[in-house]
PDB file of N, CA and C in Angstrom:
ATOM      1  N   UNK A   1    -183.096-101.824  77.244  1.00  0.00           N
ATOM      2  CA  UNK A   1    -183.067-103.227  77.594  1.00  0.00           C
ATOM      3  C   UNK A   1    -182.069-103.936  76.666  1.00  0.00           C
ATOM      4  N   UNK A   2    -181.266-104.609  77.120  1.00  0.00           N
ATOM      5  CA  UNK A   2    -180.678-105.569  76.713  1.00  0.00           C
ATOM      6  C   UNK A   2    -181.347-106.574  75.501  1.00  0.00           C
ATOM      7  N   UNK A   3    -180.476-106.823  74.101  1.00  0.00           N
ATOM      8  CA  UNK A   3    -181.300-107.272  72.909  1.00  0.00           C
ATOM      9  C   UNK A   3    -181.357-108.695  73.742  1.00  0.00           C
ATOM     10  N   UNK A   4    -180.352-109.824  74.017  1.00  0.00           N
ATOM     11  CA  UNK A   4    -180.110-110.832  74.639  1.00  0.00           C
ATOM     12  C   UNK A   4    -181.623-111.085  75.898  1.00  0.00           C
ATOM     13  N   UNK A   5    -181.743-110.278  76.575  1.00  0.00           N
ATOM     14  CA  UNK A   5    -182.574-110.140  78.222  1.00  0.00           C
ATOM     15  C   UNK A   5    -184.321-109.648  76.950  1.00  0.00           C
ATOM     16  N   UNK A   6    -183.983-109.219  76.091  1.00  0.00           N
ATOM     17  CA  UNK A   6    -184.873-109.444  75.457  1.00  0.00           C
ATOM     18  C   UNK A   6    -185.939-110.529  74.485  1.00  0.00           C
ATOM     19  N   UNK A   7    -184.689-111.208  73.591  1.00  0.00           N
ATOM     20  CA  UNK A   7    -184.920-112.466  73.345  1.00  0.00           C
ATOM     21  C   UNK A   7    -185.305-113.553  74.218  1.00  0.00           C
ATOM     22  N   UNK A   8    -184.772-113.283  75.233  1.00  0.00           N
ATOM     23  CA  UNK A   8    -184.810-114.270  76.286  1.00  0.00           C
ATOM     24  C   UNK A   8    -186.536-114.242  76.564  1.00  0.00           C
ATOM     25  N   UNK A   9    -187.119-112.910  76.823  1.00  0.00           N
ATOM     26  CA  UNK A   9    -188.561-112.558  77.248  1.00  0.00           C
ATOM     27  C   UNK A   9    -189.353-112.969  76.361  1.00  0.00           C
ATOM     28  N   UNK A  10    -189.205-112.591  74.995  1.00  0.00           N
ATOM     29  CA  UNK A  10    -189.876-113.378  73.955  1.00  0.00           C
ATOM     30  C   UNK A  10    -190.194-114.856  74.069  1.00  0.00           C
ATOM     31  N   UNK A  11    -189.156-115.412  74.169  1.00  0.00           N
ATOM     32  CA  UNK A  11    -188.754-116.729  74.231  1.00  0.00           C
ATOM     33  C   UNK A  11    -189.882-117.378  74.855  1.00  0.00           C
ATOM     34  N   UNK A  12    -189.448-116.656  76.194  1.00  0.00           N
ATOM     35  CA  UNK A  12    -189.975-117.317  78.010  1.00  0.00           C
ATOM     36  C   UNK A  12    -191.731-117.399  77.396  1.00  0.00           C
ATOM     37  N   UNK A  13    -192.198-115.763  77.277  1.00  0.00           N
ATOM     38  CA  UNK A  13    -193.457-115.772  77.260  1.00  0.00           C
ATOM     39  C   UNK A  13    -194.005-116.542  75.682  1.00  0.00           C
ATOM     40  N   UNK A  14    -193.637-116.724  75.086  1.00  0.00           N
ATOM     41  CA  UNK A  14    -194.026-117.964  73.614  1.00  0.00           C
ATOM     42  C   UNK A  14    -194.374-118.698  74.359  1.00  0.00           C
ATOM     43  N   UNK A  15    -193.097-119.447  75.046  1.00  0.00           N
ATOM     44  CA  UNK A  15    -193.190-120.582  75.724  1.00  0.00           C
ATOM     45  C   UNK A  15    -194.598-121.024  76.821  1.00  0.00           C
ATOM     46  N   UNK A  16    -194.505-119.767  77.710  1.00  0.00           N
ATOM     47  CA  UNK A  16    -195.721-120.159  78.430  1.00  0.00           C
ATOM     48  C   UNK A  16    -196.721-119.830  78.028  1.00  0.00           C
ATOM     49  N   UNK A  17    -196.986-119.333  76.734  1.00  0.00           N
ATOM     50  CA  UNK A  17    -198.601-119.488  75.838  1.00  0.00           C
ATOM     51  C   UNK A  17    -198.707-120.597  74.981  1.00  0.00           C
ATOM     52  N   UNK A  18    -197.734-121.162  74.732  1.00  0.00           N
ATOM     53  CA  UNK A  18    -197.998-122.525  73.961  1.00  0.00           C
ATOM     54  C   UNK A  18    -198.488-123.573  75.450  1.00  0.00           C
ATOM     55  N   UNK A  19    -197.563-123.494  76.345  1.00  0.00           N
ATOM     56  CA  UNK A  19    -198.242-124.317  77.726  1.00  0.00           C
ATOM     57  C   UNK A  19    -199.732-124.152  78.260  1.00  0.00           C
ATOM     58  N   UNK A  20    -199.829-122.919  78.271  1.00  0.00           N
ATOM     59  CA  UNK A  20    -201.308-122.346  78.851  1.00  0.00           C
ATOM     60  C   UNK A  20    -202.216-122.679  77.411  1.00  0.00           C
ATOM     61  N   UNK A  21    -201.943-122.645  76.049  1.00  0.00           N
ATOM     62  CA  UNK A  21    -203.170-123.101  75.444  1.00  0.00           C
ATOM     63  C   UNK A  21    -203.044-124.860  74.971  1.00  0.00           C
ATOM     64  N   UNK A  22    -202.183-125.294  75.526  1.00  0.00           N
ATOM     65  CA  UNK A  22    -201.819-126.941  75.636  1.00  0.00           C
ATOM     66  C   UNK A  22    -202.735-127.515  76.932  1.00  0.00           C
ATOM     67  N   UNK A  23    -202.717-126.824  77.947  1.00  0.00           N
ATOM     68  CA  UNK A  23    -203.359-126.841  78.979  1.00  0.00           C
ATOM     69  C   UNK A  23    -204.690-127.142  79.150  1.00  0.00           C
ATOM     70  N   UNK A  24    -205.016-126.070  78.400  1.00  0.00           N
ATOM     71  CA  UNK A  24    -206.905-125.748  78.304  1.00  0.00           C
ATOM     72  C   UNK A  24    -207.307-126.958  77.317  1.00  0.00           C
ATOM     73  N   UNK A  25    -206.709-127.423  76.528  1.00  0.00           N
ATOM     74  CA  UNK A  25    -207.156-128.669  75.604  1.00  0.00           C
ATOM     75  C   UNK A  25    -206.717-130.073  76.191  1.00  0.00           C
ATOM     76  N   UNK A  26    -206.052-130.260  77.080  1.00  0.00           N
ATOM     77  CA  UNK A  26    -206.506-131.610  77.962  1.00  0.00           C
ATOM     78  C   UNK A  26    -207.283-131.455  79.261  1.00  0.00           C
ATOM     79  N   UNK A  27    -207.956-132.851  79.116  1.00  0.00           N
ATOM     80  CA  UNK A  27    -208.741-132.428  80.490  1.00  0.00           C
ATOM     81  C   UNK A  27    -208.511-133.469  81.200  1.00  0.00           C
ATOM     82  N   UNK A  28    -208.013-134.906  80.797  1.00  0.00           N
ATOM     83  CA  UNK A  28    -208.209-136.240  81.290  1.00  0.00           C
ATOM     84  C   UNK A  28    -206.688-136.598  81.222  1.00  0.00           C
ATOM     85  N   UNK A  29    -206.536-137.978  81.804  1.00  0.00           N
ATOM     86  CA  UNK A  29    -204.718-138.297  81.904  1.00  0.00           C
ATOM     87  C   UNK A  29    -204.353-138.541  80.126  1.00  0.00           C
ATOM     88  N   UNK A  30    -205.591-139.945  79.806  1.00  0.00           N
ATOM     89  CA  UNK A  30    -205.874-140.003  78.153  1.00  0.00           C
ATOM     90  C   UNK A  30    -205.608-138.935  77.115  1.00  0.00           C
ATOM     91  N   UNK A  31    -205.968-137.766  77.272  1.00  0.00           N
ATOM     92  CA  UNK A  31    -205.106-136.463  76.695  1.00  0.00           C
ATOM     93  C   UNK A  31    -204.507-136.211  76.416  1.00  0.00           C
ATOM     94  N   UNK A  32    -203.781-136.460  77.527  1.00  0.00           N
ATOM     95  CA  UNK A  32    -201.914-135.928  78.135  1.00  0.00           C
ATOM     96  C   UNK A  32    -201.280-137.047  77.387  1.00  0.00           C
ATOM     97  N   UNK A  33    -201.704-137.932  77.955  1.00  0.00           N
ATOM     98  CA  UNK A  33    -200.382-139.064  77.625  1.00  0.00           C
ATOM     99  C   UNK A  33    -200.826-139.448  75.765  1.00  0.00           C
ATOM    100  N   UNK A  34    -199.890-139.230  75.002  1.00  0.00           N
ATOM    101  CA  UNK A  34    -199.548-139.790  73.586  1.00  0.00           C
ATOM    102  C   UNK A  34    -200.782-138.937  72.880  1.00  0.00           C
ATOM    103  N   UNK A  35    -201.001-138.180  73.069  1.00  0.00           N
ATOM    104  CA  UNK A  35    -202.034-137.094  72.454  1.00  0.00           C
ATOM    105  C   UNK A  35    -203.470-137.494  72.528  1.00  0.00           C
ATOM    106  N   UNK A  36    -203.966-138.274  73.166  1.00  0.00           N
ATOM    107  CA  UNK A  36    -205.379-139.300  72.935  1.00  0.00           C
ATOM    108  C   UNK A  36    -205.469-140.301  72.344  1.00  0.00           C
ATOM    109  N   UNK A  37    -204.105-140.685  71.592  1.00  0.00           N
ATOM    110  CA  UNK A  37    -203.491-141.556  70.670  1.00  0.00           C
ATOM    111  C   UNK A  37    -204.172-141.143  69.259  1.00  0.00           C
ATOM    112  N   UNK A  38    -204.101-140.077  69.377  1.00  0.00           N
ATOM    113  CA  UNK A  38    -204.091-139.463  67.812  1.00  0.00           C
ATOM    114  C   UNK A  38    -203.317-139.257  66.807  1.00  0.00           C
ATOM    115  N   UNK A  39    -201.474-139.986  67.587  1.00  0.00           N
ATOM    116  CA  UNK A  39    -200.303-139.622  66.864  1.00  0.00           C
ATOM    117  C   UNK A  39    -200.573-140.851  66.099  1.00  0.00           C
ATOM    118  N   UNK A  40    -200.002-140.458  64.499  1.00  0.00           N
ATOM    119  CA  UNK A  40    -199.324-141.632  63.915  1.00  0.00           C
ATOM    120  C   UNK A  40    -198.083-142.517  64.302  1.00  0.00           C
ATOM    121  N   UNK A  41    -197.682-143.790  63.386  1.00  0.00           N
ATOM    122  CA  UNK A  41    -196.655-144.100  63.855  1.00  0.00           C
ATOM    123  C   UNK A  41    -195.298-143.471  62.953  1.00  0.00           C
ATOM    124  N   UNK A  42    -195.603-142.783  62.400  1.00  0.00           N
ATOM    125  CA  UNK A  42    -194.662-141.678  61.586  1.00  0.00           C
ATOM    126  C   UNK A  42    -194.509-140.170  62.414  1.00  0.00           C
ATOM    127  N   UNK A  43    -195.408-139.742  63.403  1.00  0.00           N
ATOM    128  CA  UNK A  43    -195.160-138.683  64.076  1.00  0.00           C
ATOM    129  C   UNK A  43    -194.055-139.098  64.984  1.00  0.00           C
ATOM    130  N   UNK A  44    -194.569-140.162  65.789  1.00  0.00           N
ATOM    131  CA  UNK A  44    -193.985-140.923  67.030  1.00  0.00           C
ATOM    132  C   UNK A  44    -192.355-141.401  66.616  1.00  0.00           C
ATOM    133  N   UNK A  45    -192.366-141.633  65.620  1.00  0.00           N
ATOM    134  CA  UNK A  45    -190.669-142.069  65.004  1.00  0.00           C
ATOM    135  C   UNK A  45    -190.442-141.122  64.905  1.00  0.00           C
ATOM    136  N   UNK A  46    -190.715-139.826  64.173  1.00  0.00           N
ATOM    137  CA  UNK A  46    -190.097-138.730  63.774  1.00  0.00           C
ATOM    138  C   UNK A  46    -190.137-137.894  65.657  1.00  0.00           C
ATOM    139  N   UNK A  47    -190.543-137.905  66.700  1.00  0.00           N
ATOM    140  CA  UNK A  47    -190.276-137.559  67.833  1.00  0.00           C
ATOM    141  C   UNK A  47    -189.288-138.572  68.831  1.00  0.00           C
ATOM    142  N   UNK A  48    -189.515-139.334  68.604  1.00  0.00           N
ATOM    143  CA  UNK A  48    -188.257-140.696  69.018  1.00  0.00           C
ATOM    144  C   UNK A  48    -187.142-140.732  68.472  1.00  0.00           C
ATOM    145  N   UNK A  49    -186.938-140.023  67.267  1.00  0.00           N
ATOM    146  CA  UNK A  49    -185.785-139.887  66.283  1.00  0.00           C
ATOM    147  C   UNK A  49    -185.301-138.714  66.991  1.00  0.00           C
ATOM    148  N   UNK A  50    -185.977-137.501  66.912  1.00  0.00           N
ATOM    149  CA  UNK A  50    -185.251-136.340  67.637  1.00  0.00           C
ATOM    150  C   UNK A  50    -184.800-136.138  68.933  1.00  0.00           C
ATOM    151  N   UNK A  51    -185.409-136.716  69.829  1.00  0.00           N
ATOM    152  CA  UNK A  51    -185.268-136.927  71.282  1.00  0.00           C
ATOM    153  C   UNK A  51    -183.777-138.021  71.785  1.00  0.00           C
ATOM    154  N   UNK A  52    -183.364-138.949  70.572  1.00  0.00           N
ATOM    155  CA  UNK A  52    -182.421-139.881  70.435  1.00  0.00           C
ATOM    156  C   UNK A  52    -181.370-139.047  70.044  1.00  0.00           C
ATOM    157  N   UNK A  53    -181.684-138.062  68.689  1.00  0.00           N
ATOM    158  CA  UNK A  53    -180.570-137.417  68.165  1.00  0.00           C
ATOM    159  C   UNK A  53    -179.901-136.501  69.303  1.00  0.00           C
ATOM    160  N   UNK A  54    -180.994-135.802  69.426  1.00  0.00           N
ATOM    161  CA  UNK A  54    -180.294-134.701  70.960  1.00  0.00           C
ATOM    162  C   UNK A  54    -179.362-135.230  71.775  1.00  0.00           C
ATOM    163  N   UNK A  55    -179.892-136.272  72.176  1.00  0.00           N
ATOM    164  CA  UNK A  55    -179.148-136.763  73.734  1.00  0.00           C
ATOM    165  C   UNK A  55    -177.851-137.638  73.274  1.00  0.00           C
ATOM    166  N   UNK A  56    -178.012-138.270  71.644  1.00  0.00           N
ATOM    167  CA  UNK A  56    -176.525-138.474  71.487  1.00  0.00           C
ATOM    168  C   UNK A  56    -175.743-137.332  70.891  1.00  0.00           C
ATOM    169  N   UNK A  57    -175.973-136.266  70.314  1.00  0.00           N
ATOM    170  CA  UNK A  57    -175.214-135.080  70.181  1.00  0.00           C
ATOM    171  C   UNK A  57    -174.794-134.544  71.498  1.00  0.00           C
ATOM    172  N   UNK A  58    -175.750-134.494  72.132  1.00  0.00           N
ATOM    173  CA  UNK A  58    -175.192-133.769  73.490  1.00  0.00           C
ATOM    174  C   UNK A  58    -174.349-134.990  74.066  1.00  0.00           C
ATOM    175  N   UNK A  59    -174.753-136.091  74.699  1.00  0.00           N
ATOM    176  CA  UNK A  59    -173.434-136.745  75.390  1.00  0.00           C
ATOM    177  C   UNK A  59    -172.483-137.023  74.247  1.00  0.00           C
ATOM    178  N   UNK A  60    -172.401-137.263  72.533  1.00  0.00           N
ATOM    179  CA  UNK A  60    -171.196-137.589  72.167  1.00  0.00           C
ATOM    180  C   UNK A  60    -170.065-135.964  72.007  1.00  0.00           C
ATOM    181  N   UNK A  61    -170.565-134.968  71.879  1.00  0.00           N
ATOM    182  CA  UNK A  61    -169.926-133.956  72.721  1.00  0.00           C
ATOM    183  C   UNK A  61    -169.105-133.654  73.878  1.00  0.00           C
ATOM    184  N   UNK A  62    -169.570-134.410  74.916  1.00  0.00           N
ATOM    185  CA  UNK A  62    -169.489-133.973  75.734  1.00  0.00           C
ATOM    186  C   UNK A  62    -168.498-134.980  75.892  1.00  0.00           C
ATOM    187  N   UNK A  63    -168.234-136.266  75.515  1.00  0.00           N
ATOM    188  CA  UNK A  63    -167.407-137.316  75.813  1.00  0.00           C
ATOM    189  C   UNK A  63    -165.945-136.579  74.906  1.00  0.00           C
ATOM    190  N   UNK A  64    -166.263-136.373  73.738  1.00  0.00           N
ATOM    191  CA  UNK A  64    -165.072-135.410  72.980  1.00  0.00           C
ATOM    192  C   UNK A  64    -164.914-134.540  73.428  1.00  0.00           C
ATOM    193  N   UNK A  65    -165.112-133.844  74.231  1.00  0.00           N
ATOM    194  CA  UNK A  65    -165.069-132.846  75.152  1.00  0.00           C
ATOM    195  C   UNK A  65    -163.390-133.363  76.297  1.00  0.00           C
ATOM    196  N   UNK A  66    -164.022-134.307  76.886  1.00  0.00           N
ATOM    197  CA  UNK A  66    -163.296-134.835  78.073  1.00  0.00           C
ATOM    198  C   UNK A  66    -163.054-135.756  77.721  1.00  0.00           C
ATOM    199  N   UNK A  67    -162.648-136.293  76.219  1.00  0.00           N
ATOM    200  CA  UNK A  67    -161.430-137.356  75.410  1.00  0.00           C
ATOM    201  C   UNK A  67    -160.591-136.305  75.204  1.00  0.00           C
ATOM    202  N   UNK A  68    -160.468-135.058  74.220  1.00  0.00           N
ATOM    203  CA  UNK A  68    -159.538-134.373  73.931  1.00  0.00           C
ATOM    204  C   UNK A  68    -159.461-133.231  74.690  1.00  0.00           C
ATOM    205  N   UNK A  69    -158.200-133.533  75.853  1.00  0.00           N
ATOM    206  CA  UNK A  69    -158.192-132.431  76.540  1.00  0.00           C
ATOM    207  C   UNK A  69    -157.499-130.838  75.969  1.00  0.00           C
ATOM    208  N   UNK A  70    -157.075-131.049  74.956  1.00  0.00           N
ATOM    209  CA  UNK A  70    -156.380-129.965  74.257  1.00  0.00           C
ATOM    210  C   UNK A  70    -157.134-129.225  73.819  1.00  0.00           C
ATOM    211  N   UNK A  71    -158.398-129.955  73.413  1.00  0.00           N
ATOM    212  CA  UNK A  71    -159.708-129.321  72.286  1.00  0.00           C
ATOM    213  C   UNK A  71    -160.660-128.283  73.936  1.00  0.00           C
ATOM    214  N   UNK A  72    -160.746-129.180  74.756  1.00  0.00           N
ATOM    215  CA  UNK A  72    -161.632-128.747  75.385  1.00  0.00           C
ATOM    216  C   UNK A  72    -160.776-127.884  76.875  1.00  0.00           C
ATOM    217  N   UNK A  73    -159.651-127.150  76.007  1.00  0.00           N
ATOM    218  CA  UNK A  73    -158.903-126.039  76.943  1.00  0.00           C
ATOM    219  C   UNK A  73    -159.746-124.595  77.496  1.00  0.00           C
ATOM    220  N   UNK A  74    -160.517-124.584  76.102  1.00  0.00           N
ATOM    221  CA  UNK A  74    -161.621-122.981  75.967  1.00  0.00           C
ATOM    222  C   UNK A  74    -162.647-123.078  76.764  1.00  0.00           C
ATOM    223  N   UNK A  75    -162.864-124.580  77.344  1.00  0.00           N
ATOM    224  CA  UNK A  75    -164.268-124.416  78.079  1.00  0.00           C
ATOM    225  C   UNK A  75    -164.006-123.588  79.684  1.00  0.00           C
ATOM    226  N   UNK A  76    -164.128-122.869  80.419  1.00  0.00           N
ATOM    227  CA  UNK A  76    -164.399-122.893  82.087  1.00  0.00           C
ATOM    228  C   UNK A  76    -164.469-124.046  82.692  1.00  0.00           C
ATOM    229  N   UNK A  77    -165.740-125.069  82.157  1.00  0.00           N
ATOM    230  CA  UNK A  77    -165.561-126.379  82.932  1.00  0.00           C
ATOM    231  C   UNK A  77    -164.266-126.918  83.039  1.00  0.00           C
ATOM    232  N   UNK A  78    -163.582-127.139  81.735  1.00  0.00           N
ATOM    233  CA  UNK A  78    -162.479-127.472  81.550  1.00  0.00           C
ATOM    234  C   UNK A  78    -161.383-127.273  82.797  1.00  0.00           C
ATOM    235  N   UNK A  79    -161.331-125.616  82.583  1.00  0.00           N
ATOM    236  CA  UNK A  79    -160.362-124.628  82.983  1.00  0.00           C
ATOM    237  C   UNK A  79    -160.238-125.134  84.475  1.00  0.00           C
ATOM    238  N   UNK A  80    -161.274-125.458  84.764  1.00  0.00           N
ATOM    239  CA  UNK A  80    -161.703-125.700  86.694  1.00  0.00           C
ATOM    240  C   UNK A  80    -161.314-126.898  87.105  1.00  0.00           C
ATOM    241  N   UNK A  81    -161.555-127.819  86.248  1.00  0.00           N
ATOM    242  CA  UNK A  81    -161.681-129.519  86.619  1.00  0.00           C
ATOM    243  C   UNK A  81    -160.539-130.031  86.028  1.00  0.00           C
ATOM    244  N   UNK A  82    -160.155-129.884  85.365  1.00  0.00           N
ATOM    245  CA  UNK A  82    -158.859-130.208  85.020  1.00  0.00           C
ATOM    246  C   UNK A  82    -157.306-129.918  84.705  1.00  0.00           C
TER     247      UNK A  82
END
């Protein structure tokens, strides 16, 4: 097997045992939504902080990406669309 097609399996199945035992511990919408409100307001910043950071790393990337077309020669997207 492939080390890559392997990691990947690891990955997948982590993933759907953290879901399946996330699962079994809500039962109500109250649950689900904001943990039962058991989060602090220091968890909730520190998850609002990361969720902000991502999405401006990923779109300010992606804008330098398709500002410098010289830089972004190596991509395929690139290669295709422009």
């Amino acid at each position: 097997m492939n080390l890559t097609l392997g990691i990947f399996i690891i990955i997948l199945l982590v993933t759907l045992g953290i879901t399946y035992w996330a699962a079994r511990r809500t039962h109500t919408t109250s649950d689900f939504y904001a943990a039962d409100s058991q989060l602090t307001a220091s968890q909730n910043g520190f998850a609002l902080a990361g969720d902000w950071c991502s999405a401006a790393a990923f779109l300010g990337f992606t804008a330098w990406m398709v500002l410098s077309m010289r830089l972004a020669r190596w991509s395929p997207f690139a290669r295709c669309c422009f």
